[in-house]
C-alpha atoms as a PDB file:
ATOM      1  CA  UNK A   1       0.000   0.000   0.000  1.00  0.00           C
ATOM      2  CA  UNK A   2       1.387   3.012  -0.717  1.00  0.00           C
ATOM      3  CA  UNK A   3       0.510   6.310   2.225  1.00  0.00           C
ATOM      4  CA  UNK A   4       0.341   9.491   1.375  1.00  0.00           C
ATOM      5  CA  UNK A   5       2.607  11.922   3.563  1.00  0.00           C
ATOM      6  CA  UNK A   6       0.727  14.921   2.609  1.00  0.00           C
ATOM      7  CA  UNK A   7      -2.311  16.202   4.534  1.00  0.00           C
ATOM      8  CA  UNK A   8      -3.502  18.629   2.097  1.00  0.00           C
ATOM      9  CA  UNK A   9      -2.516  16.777  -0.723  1.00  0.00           C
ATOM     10  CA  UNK A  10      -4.767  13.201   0.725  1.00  0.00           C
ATOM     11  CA  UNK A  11      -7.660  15.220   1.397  1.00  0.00           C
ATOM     12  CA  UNK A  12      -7.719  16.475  -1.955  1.00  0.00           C
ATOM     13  CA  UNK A  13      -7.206  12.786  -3.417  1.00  0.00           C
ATOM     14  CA  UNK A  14      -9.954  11.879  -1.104  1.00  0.00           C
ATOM     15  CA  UNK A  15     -12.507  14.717  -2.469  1.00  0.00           C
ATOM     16  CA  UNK A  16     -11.536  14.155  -5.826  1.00  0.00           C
ATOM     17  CA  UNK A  17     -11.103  10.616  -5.773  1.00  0.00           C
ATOM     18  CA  UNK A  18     -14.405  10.482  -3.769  1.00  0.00           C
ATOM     19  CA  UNK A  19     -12.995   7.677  -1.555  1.00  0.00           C
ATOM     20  CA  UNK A  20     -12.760   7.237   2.043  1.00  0.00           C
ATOM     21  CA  UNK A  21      -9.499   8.774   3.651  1.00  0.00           C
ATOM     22  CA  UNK A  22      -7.836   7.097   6.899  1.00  0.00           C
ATOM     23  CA  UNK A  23      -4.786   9.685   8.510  1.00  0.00           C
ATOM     24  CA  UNK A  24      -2.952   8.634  10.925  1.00  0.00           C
ATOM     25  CA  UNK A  25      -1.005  11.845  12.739  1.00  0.00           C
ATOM     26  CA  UNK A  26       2.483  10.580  14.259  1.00  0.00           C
ATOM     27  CA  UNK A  27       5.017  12.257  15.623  1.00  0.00           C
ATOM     28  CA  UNK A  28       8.383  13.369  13.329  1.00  0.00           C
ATOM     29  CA  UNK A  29      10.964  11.525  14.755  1.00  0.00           C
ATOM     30  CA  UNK A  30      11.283   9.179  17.212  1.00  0.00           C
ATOM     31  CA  UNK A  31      10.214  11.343  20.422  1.00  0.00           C
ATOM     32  CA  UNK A  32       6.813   9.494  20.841  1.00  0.00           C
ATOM     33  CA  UNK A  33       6.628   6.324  22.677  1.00  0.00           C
ATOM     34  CA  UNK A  34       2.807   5.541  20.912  1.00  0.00           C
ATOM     35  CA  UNK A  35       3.675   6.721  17.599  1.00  0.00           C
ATOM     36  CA  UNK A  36       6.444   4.118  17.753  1.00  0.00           C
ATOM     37  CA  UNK A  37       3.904   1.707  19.790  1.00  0.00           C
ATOM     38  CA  UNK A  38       1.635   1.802  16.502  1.00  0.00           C
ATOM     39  CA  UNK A  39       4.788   1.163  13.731  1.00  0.00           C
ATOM     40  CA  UNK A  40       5.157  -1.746  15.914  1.00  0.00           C
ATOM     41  CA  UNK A  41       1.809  -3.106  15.855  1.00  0.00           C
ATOM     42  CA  UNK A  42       1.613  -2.157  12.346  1.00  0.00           C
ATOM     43  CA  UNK A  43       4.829  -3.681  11.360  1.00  0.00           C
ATOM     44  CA  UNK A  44       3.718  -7.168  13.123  1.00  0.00           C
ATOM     45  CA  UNK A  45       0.461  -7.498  10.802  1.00  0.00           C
ATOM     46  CA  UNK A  46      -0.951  -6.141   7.771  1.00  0.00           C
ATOM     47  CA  UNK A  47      -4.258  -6.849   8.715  1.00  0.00           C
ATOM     48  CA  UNK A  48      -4.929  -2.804   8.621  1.00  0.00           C
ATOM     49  CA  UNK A  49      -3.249  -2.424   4.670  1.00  0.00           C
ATOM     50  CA  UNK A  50      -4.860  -5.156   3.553  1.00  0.00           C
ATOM     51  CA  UNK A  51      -8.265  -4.109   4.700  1.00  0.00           C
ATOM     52  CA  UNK A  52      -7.548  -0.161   3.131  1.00  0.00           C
ATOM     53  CA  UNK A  53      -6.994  -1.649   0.241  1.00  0.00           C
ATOM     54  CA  UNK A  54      -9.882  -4.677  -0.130  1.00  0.00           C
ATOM     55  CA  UNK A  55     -11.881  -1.218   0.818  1.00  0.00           C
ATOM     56  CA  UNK A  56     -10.207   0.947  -1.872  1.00  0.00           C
ATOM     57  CA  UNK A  57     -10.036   3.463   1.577  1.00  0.00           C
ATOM     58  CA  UNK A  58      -6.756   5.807   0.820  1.00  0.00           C
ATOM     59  CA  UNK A  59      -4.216   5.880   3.818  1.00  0.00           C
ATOM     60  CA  UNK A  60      -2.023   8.972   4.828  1.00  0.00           C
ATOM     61  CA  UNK A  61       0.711   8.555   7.537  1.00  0.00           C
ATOM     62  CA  UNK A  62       1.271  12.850   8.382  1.00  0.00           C
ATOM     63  CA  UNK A  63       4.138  13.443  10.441  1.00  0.00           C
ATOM     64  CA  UNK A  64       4.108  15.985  13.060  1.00  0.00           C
ATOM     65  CA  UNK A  65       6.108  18.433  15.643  1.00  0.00           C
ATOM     66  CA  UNK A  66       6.372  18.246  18.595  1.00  0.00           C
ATOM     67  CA  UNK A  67       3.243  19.969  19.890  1.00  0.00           C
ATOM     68  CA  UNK A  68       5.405  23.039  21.229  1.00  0.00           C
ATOM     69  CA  UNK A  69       6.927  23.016  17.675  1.00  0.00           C
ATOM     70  CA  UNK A  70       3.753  23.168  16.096  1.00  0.00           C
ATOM     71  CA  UNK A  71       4.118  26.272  13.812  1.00  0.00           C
ATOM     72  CA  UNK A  72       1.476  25.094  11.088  1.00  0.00           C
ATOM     73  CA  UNK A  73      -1.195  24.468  13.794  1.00  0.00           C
ATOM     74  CA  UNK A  74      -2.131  21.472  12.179  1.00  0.00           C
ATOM     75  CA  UNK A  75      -2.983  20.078  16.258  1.00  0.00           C
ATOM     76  CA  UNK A  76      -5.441  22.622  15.842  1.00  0.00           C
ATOM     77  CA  UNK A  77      -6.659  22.539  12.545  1.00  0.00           C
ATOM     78  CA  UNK A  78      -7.310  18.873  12.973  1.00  0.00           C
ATOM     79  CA  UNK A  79      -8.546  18.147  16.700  1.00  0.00           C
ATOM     80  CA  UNK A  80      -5.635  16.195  17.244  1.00  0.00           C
ATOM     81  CA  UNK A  81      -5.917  15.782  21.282  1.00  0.00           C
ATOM     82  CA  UNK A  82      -2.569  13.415  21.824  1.00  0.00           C
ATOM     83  CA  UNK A  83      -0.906  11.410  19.031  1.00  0.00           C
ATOM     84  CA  UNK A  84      -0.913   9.079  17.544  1.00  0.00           C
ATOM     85  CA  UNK A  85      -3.984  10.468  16.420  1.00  0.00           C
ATOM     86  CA  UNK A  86      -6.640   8.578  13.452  1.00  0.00           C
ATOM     87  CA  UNK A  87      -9.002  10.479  11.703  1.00  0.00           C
ATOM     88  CA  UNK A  88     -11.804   8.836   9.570  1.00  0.00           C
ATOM     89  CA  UNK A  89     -12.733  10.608   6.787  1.00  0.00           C
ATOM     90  CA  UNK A  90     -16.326   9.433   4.828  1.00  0.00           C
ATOM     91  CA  UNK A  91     -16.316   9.875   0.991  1.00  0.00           C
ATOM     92  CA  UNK A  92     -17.894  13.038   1.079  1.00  0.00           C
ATOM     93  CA  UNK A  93     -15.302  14.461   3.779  1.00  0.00           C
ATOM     94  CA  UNK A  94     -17.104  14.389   6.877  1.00  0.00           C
ATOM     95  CA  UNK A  95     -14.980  13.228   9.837  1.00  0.00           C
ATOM     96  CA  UNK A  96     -16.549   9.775  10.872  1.00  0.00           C
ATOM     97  CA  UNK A  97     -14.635   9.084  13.787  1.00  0.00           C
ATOM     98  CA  UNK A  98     -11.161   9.633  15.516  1.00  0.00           C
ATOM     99  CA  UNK A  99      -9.277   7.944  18.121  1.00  0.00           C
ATOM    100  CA  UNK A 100      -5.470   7.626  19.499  1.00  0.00           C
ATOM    101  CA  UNK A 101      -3.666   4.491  20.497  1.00  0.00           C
ATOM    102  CA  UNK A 102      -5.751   1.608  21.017  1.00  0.00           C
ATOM    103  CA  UNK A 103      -3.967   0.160  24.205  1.00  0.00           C
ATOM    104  CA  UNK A 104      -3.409  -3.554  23.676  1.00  0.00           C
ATOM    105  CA  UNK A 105      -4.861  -3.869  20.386  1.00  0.00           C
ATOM    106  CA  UNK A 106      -3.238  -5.378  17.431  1.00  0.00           C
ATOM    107  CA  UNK A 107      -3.289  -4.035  13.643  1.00  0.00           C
ATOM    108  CA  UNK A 108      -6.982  -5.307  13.420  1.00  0.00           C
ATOM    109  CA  UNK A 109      -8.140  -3.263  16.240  1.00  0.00           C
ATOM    110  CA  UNK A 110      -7.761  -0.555  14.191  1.00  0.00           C
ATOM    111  CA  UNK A 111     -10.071  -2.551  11.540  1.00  0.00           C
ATOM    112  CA  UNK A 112     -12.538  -2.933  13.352  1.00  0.00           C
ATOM    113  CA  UNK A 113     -12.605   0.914  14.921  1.00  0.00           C
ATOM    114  CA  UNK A 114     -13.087   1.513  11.492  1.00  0.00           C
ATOM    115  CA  UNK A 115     -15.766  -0.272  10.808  1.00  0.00           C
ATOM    116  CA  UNK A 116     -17.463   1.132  14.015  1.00  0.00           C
ATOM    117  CA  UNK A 117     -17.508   4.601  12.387  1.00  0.00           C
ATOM    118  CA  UNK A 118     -17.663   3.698   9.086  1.00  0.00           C
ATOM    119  CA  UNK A 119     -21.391   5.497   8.090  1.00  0.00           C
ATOM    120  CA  UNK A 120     -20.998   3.677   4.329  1.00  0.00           C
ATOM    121  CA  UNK A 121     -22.334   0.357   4.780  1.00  0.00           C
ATOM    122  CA  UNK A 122     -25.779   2.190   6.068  1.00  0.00           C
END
């Protein structure tokens, strides 16, 4: 699967795509312990790629400042209330859901928290 780095440049793909848009906000660097937490989990399974793409959902991994470094303001642009931070994005750009870390949950937690919020299927 291939992520998008690019905020701006996802949600556009998402609106003119008109697919669903998972971004996952993680820190630049190596600073933060759940940032590096969810690589892990990610690394261990691709249960979460595979599902993006059996969904044709896009995926954007955004790397972030430190939240005292934050001269863009994208914390506050997006919500983003601790990272890791996942925003769910319908096809028509509303924010379905967001969450953090998902403490001892594997790659297909994340599946299934977006299937929770997931508004398509109705």
């Amino acid at each position: 699967m291939e992520w998008i780095s690019d905020i701006d440049e996802a949600l556009a793909k998402r609106g003119a795509e008109g697919k669903r848009l998972l971004a996952i906000f993680k820190g630049n660097g190596d600073w933060c312990k759940w940032c590096n937490a969810l690589d892990e989990v990610l690394k261990e399974s691709d249960a979460l790629e595979k599902y993006l793409e059996s969904e044709d959902i896009l995926g954007a991994k955004i790397l972030i400042a430190r939240k005292s470094e934050d001269e863009t303001g994208v914390r506050e642009r997006f919500g983003i209330t601790g990272i890791p931070f996942l925003v769910f994005y319908s096809a028509e750009g509303d924010v379905e859901g967001t969450t953090e870390f998902i403490d001892d949950g594997d790659a297909s937690s994340y599946v299934k928290w977006i299937e929770s919020v997931d508004s398509s299927a109705f």
